[in-house]
Protein backbone atom coordinates (compact mmCIF):
# COMPACT_ATOMS: atom_id res chain seq x y z
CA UNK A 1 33.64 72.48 134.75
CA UNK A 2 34.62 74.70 131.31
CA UNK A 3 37.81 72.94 131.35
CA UNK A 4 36.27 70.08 130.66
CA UNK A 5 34.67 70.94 126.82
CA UNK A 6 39.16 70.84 126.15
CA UNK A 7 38.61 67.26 126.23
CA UNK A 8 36.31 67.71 123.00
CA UNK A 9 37.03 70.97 121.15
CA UNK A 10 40.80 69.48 121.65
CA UNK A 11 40.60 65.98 120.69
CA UNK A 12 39.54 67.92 117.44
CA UNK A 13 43.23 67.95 118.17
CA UNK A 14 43.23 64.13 117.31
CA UNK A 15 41.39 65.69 114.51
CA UNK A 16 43.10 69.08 115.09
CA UNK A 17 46.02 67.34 117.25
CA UNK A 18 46.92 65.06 114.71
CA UNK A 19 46.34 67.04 112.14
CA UNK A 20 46.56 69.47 114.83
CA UNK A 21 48.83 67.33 116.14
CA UNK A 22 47.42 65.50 118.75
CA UNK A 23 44.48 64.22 120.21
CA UNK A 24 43.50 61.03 119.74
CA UNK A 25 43.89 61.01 116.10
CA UNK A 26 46.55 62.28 116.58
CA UNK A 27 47.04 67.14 115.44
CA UNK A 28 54.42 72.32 111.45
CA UNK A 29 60.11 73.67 113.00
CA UNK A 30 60.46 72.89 110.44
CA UNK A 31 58.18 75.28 109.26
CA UNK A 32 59.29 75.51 106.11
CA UNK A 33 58.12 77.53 103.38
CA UNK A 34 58.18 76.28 99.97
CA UNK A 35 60.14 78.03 97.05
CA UNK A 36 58.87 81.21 96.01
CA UNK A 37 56.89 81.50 93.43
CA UNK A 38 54.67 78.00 94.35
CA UNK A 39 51.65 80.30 94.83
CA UNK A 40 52.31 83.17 92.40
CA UNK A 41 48.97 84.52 90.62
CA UNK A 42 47.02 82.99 94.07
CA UNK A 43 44.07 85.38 94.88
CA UNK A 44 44.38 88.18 97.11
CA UNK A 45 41.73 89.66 100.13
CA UNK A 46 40.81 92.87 99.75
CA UNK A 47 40.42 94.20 103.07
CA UNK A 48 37.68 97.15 101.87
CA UNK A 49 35.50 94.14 100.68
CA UNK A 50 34.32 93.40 104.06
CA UNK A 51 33.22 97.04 105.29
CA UNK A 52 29.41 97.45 105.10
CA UNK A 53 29.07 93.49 103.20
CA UNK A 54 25.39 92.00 103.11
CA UNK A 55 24.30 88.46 102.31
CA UNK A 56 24.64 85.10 103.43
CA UNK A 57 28.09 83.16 104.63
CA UNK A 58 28.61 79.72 105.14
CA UNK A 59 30.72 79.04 107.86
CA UNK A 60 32.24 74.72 107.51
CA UNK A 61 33.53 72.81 110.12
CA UNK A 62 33.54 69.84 111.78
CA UNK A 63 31.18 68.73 114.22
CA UNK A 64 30.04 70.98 116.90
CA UNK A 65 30.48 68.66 119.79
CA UNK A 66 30.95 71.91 122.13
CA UNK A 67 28.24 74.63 121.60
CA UNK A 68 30.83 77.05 120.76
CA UNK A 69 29.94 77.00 116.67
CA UNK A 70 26.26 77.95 117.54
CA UNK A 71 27.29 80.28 120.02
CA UNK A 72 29.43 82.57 117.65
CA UNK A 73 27.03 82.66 115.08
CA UNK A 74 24.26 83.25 116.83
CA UNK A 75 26.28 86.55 118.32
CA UNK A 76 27.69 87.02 115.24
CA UNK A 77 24.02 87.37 113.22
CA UNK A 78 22.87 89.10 116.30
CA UNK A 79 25.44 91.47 115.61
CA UNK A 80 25.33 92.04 111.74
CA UNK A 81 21.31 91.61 111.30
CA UNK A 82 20.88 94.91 110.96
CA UNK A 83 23.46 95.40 108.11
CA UNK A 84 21.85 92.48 106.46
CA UNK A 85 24.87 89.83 106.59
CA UNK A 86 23.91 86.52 108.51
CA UNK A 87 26.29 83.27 109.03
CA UNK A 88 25.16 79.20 108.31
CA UNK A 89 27.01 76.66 109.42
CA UNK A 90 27.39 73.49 107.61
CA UNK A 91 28.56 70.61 109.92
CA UNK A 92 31.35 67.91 108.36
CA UNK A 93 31.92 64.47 110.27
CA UNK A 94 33.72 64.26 112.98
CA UNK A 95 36.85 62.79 111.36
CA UNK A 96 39.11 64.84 110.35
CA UNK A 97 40.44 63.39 106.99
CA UNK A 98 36.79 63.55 106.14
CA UNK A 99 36.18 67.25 106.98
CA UNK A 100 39.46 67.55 105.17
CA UNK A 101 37.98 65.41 101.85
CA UNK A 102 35.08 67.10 101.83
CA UNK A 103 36.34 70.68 101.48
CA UNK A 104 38.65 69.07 98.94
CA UNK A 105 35.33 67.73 96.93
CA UNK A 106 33.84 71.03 96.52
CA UNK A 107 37.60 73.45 95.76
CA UNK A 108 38.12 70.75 92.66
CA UNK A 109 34.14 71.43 92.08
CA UNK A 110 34.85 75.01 92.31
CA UNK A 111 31.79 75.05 94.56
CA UNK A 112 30.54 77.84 96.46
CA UNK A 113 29.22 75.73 99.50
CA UNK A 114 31.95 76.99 101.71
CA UNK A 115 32.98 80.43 101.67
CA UNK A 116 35.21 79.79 105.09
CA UNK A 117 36.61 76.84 106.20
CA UNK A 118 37.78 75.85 109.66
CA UNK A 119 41.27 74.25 108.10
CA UNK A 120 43.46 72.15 110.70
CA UNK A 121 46.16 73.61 110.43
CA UNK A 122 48.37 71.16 109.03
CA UNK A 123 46.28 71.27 105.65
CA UNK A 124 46.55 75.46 105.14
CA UNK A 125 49.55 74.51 102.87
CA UNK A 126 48.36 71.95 100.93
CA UNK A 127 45.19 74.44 99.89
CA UNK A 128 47.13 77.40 99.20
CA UNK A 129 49.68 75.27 97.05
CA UNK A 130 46.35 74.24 94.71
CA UNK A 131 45.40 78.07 95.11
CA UNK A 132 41.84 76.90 96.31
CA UNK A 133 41.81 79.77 99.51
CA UNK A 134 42.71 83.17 99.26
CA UNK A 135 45.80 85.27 100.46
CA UNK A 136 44.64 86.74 103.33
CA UNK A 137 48.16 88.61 104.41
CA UNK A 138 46.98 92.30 103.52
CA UNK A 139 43.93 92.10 106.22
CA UNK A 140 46.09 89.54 109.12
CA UNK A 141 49.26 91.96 108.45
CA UNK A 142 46.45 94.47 110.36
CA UNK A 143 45.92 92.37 112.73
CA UNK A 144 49.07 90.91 113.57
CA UNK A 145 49.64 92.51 116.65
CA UNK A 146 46.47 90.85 118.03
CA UNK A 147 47.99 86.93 118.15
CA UNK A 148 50.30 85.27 120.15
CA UNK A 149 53.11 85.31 117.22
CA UNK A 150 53.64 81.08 116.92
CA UNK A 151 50.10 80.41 115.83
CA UNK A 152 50.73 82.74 112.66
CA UNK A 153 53.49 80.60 111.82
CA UNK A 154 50.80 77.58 111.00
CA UNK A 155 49.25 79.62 108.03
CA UNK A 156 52.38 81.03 106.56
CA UNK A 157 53.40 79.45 103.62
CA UNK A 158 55.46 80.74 100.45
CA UNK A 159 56.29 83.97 102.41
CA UNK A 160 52.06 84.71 102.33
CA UNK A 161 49.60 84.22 105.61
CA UNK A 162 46.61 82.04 104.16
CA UNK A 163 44.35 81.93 107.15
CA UNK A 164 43.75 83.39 110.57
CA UNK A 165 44.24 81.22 113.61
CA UNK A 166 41.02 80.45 115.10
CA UNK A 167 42.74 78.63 118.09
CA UNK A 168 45.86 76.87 119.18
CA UNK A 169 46.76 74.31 121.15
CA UNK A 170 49.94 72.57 122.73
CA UNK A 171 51.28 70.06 125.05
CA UNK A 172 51.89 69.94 128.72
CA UNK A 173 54.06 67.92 130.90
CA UNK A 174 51.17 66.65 133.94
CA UNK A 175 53.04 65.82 137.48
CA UNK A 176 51.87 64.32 140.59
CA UNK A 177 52.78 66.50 142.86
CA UNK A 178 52.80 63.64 145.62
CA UNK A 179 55.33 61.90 143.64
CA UNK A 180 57.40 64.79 142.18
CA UNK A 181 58.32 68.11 143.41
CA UNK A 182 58.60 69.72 140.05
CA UNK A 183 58.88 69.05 136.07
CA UNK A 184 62.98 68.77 135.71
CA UNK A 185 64.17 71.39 133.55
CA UNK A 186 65.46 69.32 130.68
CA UNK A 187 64.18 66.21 128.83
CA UNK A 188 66.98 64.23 129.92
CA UNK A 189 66.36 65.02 133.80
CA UNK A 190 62.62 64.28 133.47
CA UNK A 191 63.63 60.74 131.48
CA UNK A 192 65.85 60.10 134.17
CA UNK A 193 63.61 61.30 136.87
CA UNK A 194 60.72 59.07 135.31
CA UNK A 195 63.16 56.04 135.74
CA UNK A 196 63.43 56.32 139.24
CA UNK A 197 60.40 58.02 140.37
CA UNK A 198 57.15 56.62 138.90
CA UNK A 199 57.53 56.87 135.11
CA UNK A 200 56.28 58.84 132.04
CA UNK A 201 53.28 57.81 129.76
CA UNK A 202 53.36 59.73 126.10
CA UNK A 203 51.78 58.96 123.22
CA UNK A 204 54.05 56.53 121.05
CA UNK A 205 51.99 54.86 118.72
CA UNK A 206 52.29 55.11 114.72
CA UNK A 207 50.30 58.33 114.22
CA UNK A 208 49.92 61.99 113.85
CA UNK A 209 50.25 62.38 118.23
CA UNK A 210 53.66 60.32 117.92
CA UNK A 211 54.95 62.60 115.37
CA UNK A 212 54.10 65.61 117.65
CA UNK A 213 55.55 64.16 120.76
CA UNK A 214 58.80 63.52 118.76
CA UNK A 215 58.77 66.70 116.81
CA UNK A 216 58.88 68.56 120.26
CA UNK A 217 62.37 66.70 120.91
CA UNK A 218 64.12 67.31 117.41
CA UNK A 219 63.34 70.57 117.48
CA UNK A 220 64.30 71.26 120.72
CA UNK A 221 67.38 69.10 120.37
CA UNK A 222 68.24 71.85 117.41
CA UNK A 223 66.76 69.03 114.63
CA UNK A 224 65.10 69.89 111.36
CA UNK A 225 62.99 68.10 109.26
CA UNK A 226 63.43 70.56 106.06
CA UNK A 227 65.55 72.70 104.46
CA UNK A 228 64.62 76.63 105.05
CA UNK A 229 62.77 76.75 101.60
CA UNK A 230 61.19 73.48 102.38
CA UNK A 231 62.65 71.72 99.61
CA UNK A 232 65.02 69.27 100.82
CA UNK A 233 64.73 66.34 103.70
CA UNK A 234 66.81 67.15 106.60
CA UNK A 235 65.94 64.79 108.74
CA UNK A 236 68.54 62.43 108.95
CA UNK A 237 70.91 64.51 111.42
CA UNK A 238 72.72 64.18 114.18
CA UNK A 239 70.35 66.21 116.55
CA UNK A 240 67.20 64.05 115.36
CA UNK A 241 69.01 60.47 116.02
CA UNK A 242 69.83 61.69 119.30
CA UNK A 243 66.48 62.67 119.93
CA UNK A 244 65.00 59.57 118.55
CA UNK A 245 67.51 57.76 120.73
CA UNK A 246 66.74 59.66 124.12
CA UNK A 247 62.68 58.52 123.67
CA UNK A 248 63.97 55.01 123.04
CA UNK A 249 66.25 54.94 126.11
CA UNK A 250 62.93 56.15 127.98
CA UNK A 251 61.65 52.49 127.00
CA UNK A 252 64.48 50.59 127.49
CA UNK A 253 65.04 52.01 130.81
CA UNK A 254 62.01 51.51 131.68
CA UNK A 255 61.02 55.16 132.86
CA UNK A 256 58.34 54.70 130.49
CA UNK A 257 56.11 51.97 129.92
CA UNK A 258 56.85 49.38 126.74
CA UNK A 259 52.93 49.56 125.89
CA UNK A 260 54.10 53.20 125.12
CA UNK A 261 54.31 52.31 121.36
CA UNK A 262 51.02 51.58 121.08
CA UNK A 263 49.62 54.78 123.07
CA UNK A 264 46.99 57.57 121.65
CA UNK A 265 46.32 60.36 123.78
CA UNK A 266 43.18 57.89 125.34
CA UNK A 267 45.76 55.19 126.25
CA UNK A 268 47.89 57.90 127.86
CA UNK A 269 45.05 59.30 129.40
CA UNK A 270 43.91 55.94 131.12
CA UNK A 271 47.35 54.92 132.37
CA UNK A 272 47.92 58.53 133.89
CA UNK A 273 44.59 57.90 135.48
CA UNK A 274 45.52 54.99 137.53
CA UNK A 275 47.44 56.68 139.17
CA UNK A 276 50.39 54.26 138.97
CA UNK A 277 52.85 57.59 136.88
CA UNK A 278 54.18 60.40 137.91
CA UNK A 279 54.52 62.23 134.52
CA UNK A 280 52.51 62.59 131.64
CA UNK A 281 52.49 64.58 128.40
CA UNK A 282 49.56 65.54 127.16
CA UNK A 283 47.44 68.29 125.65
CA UNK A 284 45.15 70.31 127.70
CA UNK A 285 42.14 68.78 127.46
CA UNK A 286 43.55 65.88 129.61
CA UNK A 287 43.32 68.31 133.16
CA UNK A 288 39.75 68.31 133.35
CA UNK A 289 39.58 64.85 132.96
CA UNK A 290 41.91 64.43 135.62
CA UNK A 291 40.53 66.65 137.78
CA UNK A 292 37.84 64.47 137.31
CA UNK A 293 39.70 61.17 138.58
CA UNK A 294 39.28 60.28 142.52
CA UNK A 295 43.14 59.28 142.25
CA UNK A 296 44.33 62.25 140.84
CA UNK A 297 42.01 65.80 141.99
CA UNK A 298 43.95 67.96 143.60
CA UNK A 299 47.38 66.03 143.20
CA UNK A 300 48.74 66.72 139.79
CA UNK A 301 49.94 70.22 138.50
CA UNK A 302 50.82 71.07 134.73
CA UNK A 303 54.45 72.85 133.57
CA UNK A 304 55.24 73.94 129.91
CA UNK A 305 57.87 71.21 128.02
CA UNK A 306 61.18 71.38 129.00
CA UNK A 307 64.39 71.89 127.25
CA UNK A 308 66.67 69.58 125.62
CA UNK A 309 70.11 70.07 127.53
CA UNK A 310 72.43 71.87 125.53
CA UNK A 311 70.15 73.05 123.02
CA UNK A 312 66.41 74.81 123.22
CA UNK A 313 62.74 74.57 123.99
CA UNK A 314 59.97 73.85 121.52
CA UNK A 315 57.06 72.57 121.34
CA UNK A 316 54.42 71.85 118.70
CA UNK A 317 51.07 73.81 117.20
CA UNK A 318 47.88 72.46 117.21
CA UNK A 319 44.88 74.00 116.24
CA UNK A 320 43.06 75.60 113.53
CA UNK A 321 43.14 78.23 111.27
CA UNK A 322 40.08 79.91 109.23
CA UNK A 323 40.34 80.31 105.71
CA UNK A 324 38.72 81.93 102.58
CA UNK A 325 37.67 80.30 99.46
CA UNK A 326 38.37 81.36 96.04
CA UNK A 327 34.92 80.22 94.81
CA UNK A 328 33.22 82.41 97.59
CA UNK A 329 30.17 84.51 95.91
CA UNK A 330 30.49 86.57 99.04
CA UNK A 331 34.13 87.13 99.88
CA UNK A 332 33.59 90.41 101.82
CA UNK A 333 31.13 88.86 104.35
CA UNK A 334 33.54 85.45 104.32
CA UNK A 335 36.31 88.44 105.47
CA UNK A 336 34.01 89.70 108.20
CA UNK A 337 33.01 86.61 109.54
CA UNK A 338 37.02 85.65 109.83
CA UNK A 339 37.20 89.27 111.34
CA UNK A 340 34.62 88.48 113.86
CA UNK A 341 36.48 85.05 115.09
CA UNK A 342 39.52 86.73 115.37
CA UNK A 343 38.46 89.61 117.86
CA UNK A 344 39.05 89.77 121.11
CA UNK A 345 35.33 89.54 122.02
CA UNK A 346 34.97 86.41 121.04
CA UNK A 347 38.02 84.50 121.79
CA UNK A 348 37.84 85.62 125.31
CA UNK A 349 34.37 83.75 125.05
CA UNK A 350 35.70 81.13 123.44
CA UNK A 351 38.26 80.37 125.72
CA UNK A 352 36.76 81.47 129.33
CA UNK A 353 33.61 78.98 128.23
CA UNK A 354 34.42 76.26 126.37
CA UNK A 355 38.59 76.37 127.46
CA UNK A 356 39.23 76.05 123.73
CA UNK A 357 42.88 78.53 123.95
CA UNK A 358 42.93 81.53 121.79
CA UNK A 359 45.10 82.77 119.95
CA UNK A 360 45.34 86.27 121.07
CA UNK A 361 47.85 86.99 123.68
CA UNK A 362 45.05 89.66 125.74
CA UNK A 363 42.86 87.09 126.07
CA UNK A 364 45.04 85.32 128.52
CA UNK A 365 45.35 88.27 131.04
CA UNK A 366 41.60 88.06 131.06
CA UNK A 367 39.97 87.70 134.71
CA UNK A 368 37.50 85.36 133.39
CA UNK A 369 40.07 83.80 131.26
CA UNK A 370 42.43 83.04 134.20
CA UNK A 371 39.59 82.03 136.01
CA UNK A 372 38.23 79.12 134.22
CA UNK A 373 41.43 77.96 133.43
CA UNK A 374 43.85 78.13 136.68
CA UNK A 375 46.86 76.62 134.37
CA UNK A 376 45.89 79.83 131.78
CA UNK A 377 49.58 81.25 132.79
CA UNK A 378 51.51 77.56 131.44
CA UNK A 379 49.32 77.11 128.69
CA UNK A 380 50.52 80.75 127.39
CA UNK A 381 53.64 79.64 128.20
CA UNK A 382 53.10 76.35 126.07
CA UNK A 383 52.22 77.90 123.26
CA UNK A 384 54.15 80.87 123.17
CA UNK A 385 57.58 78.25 122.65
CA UNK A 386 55.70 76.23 120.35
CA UNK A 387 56.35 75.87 116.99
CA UNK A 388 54.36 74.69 113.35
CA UNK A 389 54.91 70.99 112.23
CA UNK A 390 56.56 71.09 108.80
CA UNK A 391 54.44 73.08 106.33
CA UNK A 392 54.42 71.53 103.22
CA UNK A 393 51.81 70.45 100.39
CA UNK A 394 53.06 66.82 101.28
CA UNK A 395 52.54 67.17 105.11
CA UNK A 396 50.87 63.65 105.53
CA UNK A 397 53.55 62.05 103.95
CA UNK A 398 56.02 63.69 105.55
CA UNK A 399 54.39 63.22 109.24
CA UNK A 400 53.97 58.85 108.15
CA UNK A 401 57.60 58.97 107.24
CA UNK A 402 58.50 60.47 110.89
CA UNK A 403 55.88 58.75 113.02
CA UNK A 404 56.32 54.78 110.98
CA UNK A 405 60.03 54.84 111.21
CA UNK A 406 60.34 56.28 115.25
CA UNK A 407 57.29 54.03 116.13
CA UNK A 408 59.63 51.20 114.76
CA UNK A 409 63.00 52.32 117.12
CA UNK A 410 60.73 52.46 120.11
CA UNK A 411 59.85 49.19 119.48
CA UNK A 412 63.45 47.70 118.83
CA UNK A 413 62.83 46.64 115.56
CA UNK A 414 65.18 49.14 114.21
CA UNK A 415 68.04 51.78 115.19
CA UNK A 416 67.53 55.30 115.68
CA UNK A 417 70.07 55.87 113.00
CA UNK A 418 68.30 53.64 110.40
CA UNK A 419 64.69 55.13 111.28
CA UNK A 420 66.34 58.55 110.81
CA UNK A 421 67.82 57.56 107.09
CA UNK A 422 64.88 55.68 106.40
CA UNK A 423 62.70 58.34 107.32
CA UNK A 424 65.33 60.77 105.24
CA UNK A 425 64.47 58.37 101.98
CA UNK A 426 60.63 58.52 102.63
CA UNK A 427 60.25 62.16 102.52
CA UNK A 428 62.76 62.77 99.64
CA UNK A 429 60.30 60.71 98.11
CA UNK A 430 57.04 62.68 98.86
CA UNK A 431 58.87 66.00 97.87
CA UNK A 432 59.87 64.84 94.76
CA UNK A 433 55.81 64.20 93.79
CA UNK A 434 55.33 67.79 93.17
């Protein structure tokens, strides 16, 4: 089943979930741009560079665990042979702080080995802060109309758009629907419901996914982690405490599981697969998996997040964006390549075959689309509402601070008020190192 290649071009989200927020390794509401002026005398795309460009591009990612990397570019060189500009791919490990260290290598080389980079897109600001990828607003400011407008918000940073989204991703709330008749509307329902009907598995461990699943209740709840400029902590507010305190209830109460705090997505994954739950969140690539399950085919359905009563609906970006740079020899054909990932052609390949979700809002009215993916309409839905994890230079910090301190109210060993001001302390720290 397509759905199925979720499972690994998404726990990229642990690579891309963390960073993008949420996988296994675990993965921006915060999103907060930094004071202007951070990225002043950054490069800028011309947009002219890429008509008619020749030569070589090299194309980095992480692994290809899919087929959809040597897919594209073979269609893509295919397409532009006969205007003599071809696409190589250079594979990084699998892990995504090492795809991330070894783009970092080669920007503080100034090497030309990559001229695009497949940048989770928790890292876009830290590159465009050390000016190492170019400003790509004038040619995505063309585009704009093409993408579902949340996944834009990922690559944003200083007021400029450093990358194009090459996919998204977000979280789901999994029911049985032999246990449940719906997802409740609000967070507090669905705790509540959980407590007396089956329970809800999350991923509550101290790491990127933890900071996600959190994340989507602050914000929701009306919480910040930033100020608008994103240069003060604002975590340590009354919206976020009450948050933190709602997911620690969960425990207490027993509507979720106290092994919780020590839950990835694979732990969450396994306990919804007993069978024993009737609520899960996860990220897409868990529905193939279950569909795979003798307990579970044909007796679970997915629903977007719900809201936080009295307040909103958010929920939280993963994915990746594609970015350009600076040392490229061959920025023009670096430009096209983007250009290529970002058209409707492919995504709609991308997502109806390997169930990777675009970013384009057309692709999802697709027939072949909506066909490989029968929860295409909620995963729209999903991602439409959610929003970027803080974007900041200092973004790892900033996510340890969040997911260390809640990790330690979920497991009693301190008060959702403390973990807020301690939390509050640690990032004011991290800001003030640059």
């Amino acid at each position: 089943m397509h759905a199925r290649h979720v499972l690994i071009a998404l726990v990229l989200m642990p690579a891309l979930a963390v960073s993008a927020c949420g996988d296994d390794d675990g993965g921006d509401g915060g999103a907060g741009a930094k004071p202007a002026g951070r990225t002043e005398g950054a490069k800028v795309i011309d947009p002219k560079l890429m008509e008619g460009a020749k030569g070589t591009v090299t194309y980095c990612t992480g692994k290809d665990t899919t087929g959809e990397t040597k897919d594209w570019s073979k269609r893509f060189n295919a397409k532009f042979e006969s205007q003599g500009l071809t696409a190589k791919v250079v594979e990084f490990p699998a892990s995504a702080d090492e795809q991330r260290n070894q783009f970092i290598q080669r920007q503080e080389a100034k090497s030309a080995d990559c001229d695009v980079f497949r940048s989770d897109v928790i890292w876009t600001a830290e590159f465009a802060q050390q000016k190492w990828i170019y400003d790509l607003t004038p040619y995505v400011e063309s585009i704009k109309d093409r993408f579902i407008p949340a996944p834009l918000e990922t690559a944003t940073y200083d007021g400029k758009i450093w990358g194009a989204p090459s996919y998204a991703n977000a979280a789901l709330i999994y029911y049985r629907t032999d246990k449940v008749d719906a997802v409740p509307p609000t967070w507090q329902e669905l705790y509540k419901q959980a407590g007396e009907q089956g329970g809800i598995v999350f991923q509550g461990a101290a790491y990127e996914g933890l900071t996600c699943d959190w994340l989507e209740l602050a914000f929701s709840a009306g919480g910040t982690v930033l100020s608008e400029d994103g240069s003060k902590a604002t975590i340590d507010s009354p919206e976020n405490v009450a948050a933190t305190q709602l997911m620690v209830d969960a425990v207490k109460s027993g509507a979720a599981p106290k092994a919780v705090s020590t839950y990835m997505e694979p732990e969450s994954l396994a306990a919804w697969q007993t069978g024993k739950y009737a609520f899960m969140r996860n990220w897409p690539y868990a529905y193939a998996l279950s569909e795979d399950t003798d307990k579970l085919k044909g007796k679970f359905k997915v629903a977007p997040l719900p809201e936080y009563e009295g307040a909103g609906t958010a929920g939280i970006l993963g994915g990746a964006n594609s970015v350009i740079s600076v040392f490229s020899k061959n920025p023009g054909g670096a430009l096209a390549l983007v250009d290529y990932l970002s058209s409707e052609e492919w995504q709609t390949i991308l997502t109806a075959k390997y169930s990777v979700p675009s970013t384009l809002d057309a692709v999802y009215d697709d027939p072949s689309v909506q066909k490989a993916i029968p929860f295409h309409a909620e995963l729209k839905q999903a991602i439409e509402q959610a929003k970027a994890r803080p974007v900041s230079p200092v973004y790892p910090q900033i996510s340890q601070a969040i997911y260390k301190n809640v990790n330690s109210a979920l497991t009693g060993q301190t008060s959702p008020q403390d973990a807020m001001k301690q939390a509050q302390s640690d990032i004011e720290q991290a800001l003030s190192t640059f």
